[in-house]
Protein backbone atom coordinates (compact mmCIF):
# COMPACT_ATOMS: atom_id res chain seq x y z
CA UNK A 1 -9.17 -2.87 -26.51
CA UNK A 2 -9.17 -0.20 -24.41
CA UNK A 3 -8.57 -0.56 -20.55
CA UNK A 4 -11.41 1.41 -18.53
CA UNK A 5 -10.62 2.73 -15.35
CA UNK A 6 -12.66 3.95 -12.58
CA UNK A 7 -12.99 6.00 -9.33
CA UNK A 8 -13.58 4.72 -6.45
CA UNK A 9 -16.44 6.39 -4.27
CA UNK A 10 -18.23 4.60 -1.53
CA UNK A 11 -16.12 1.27 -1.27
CA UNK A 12 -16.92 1.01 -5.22
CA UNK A 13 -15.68 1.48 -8.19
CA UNK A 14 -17.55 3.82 -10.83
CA UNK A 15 -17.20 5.86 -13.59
CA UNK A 16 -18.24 9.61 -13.87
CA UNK A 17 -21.57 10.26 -13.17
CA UNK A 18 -21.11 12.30 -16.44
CA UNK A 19 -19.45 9.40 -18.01
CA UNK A 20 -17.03 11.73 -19.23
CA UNK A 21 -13.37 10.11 -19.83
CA UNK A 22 -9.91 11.48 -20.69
CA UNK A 23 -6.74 9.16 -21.91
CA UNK A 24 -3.76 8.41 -20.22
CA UNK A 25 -0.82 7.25 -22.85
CA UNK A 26 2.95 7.15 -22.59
CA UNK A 27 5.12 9.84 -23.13
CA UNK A 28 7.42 8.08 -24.81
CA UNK A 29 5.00 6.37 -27.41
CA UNK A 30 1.77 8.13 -28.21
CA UNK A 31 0.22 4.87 -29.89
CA UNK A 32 0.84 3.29 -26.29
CA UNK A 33 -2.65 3.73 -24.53
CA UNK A 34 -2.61 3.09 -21.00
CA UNK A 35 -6.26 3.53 -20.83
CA UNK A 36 -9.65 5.52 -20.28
CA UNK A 37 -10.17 7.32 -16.74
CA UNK A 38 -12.77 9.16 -15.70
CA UNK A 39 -13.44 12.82 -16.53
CA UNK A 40 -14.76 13.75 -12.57
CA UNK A 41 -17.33 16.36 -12.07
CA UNK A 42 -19.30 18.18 -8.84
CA UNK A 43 -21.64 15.45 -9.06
CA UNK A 44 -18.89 12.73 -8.05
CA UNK A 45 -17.01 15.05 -5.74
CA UNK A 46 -20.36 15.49 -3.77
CA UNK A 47 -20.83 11.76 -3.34
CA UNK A 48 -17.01 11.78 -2.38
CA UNK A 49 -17.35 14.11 0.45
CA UNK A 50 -21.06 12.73 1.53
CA UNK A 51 -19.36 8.88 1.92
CA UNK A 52 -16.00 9.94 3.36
CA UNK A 53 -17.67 12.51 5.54
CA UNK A 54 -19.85 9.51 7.02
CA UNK A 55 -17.01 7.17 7.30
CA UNK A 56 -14.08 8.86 8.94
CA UNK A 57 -15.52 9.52 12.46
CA UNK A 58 -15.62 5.60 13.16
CA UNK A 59 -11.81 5.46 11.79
CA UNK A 60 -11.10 8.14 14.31
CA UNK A 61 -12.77 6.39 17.00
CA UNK A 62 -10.26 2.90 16.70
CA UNK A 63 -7.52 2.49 18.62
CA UNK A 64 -4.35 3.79 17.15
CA UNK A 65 -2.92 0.38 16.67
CA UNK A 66 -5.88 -0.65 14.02
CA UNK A 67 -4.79 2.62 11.97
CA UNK A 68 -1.04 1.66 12.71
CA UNK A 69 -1.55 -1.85 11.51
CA UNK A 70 -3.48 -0.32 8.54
CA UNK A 71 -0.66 1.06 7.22
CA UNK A 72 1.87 -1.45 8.29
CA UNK A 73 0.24 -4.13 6.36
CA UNK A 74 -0.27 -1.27 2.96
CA UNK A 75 3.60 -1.11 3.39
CA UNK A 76 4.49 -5.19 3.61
CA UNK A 77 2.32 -5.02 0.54
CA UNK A 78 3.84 -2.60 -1.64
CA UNK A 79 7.24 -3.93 -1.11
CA UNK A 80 6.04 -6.65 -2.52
CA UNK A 81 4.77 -5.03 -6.10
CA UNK A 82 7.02 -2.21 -6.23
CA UNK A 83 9.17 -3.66 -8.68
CA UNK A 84 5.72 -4.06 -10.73
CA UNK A 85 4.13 -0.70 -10.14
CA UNK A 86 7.84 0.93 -10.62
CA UNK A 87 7.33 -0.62 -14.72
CA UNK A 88 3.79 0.97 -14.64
CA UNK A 89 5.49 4.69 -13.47
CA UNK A 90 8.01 4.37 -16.28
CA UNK A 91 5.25 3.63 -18.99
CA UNK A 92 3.04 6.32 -17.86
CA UNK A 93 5.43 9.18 -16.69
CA UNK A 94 8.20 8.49 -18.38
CA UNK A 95 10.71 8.47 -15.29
CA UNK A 96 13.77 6.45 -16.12
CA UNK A 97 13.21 2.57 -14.67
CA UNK A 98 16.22 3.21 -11.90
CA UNK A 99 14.57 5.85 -10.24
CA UNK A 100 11.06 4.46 -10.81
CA UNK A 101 11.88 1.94 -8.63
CA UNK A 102 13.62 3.82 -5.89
CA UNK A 103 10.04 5.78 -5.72
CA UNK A 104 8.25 2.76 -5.69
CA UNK A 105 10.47 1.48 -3.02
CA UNK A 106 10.33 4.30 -0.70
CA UNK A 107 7.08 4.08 -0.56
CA UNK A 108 7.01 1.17 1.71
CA UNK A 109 9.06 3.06 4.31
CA UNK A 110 6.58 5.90 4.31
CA UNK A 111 3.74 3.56 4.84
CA UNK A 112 5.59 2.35 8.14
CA UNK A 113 7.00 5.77 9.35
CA UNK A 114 3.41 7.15 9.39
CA UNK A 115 2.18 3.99 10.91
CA UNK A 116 4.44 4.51 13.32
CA UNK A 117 3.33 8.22 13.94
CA UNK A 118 -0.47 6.68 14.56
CA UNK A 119 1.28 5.79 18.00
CA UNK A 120 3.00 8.76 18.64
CA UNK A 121 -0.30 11.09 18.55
CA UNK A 122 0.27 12.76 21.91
CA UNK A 123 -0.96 16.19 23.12
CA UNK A 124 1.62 18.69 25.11
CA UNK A 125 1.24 19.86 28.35
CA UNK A 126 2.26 23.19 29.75
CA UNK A 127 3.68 24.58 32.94
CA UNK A 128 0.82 26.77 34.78
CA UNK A 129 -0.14 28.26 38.04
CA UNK A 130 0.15 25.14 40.78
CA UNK A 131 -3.79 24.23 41.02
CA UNK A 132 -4.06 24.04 37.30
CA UNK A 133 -3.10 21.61 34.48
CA UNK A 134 -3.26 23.09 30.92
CA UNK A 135 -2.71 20.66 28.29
CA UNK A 136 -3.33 19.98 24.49
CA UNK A 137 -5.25 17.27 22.90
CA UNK A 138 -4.64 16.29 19.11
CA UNK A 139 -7.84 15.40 16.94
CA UNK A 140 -8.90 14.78 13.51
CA UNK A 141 -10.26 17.21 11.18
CA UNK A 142 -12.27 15.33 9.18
CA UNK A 143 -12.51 15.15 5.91
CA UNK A 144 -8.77 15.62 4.22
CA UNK A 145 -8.68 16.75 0.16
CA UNK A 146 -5.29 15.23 -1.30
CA UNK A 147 -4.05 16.98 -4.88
CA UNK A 148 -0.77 15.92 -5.66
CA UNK A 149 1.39 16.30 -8.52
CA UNK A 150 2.90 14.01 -11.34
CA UNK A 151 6.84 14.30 -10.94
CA UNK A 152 6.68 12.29 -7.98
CA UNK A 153 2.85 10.81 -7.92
CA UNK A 154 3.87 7.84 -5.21
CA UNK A 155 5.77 9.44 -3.23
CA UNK A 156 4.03 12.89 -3.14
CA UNK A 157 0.53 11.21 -2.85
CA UNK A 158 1.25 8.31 0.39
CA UNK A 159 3.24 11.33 2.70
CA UNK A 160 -0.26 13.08 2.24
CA UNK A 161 -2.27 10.35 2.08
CA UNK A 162 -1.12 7.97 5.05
CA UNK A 163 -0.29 10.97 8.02
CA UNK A 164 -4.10 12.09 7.52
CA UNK A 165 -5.26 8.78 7.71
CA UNK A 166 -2.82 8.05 10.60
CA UNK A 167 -4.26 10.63 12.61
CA UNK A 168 -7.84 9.65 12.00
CA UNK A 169 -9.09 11.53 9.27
CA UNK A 170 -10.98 10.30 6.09
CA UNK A 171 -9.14 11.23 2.34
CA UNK A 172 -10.47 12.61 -0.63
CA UNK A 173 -7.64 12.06 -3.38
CA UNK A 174 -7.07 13.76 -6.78
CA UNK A 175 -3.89 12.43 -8.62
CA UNK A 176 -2.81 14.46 -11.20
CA UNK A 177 -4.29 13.50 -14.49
CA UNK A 178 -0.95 12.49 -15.91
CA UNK A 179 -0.21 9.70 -13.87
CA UNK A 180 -3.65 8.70 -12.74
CA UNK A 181 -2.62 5.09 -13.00
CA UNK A 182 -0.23 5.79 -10.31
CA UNK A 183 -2.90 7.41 -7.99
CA UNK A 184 -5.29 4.06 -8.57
CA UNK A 185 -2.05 1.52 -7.62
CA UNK A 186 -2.01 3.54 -3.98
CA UNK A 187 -5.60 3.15 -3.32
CA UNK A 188 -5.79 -0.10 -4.19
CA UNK A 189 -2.70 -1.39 -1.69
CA UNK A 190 -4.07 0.66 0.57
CA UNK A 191 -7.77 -0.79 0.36
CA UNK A 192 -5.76 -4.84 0.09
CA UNK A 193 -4.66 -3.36 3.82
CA UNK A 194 -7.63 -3.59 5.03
CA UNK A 195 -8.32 0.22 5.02
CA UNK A 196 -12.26 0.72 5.85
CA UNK A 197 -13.58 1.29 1.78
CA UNK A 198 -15.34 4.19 2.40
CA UNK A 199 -12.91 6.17 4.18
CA UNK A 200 -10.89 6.59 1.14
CA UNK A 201 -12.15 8.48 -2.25
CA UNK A 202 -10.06 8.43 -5.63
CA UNK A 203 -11.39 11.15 -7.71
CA UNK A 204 -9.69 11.19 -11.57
CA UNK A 205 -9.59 14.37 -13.62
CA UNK A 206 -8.12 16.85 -15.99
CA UNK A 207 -8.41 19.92 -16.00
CA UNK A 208 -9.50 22.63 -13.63
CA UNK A 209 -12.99 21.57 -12.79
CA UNK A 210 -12.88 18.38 -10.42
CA UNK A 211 -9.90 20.79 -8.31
CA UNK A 212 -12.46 23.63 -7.96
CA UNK A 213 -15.31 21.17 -6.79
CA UNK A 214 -13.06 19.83 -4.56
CA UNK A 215 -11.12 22.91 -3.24
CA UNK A 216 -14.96 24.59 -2.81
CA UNK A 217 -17.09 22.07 -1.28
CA UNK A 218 -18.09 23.34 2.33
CA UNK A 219 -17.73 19.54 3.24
CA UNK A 220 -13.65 19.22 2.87
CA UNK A 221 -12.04 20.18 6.19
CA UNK A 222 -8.25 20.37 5.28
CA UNK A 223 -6.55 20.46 1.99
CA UNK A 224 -3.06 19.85 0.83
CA UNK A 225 -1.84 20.06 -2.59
């Protein structure tokens, strides 16, 4: 049987709102089905950007140390399944186990350095004529699209994913649509956190289309890729 996977839009999980799906299987055993994902369209990147978009303001608004201990807690948490989610990245990339798990691994220690960072958000000041005091504040942008690659799709995806949501902002993730597994295991520690549900978006894909939605709609604020 199968094993259907979803997005996750709103604090759910759904499919496409086309219902469209694409496979994931192992490179190193084509009979080896991983399972279905969904096959995203404009439709699901609009409801993306509408619940993110209405989410991230009140994530900006806590205290640095609820984002901090966000993030903490995401990285005391994959420590403890990265030896699990390493055997997943083998089976559906096809990275040798040894370095699966080093990826895996790290991934804890980028959790905390970016928690960390959520601290350290300070503005620069600047010297100026004697009655005046120029200074720079540092705010979020908002909404934050996330496309990231399949060499590396841990690491790649959390040191995009956890500085923007360090600093305040709400994520809209694409994983590549070879390891999408990979992209669902971060979202998911993440979300066991405690992250706020809504503030996060996984959007799964192949193709061209769900990247153009995403890299077009006048609702995304920043993108890195």
């Amino acid at each position: 049987m199968t094993e259907t996977h979803f997005n996750h839009i709103a604090g759910e999980w759904r499919p496409a709102a086309g219902g469209a799906t694409f496979e994931d299987r192992n490179p190193a055993d084509a009979a080896d089905l991983i399972g279905a994902f969904p096959d995203s369209g404009a439709e699901d990147v609009t409801a993306a950007v509408e619940a993110v978009s209405a989410a991230w303001p009140s994530w900006a608004a806590a205290s640095p140390e609820v984002r901090a201990d966000v993030l903490f807690k995401a990285a005391d948490i994959m420590a403890r399944r990265a030896d699990d989610i390493a055997a997943e990245l083998t089976r559906e990339e096809g990275k040798t186990l040894t370095e699966a798990r080093m990826e895996a691994r790290r991934i804890a220690a980028n959790f905390r350095l970016y928690a960390g960072e959520a601290l350290r958000l300070n503005g620069e000041s600047y010297a100026s004529e004697a009655s005046q005091i120029v200074f720079s504040l540092r705010q979020p942008v908002g909404v934050v699209a996330v496309i990231t690659p399949w060499n590396f799709p841990l690491s790649m995806a959390a040191r995009k994913i956890a500085p923007a949501l360090a600093a305040g902002n709400g994520v809209i993730f694409k994983p590549s649509e070879v390891t999408p597994l990979m992209g669902q295991r971060l979202v998911e520690v993440l979300l066991e956190a405690g992250l706020p549900p809504k503030l996060l978006a996984l959007l799964q894909g192949r193709g061209a289309a769900v990247g153009q939605a995403i890299t077009g709609h006048a609702g995304i604020d920043a993108i890195t890729f």
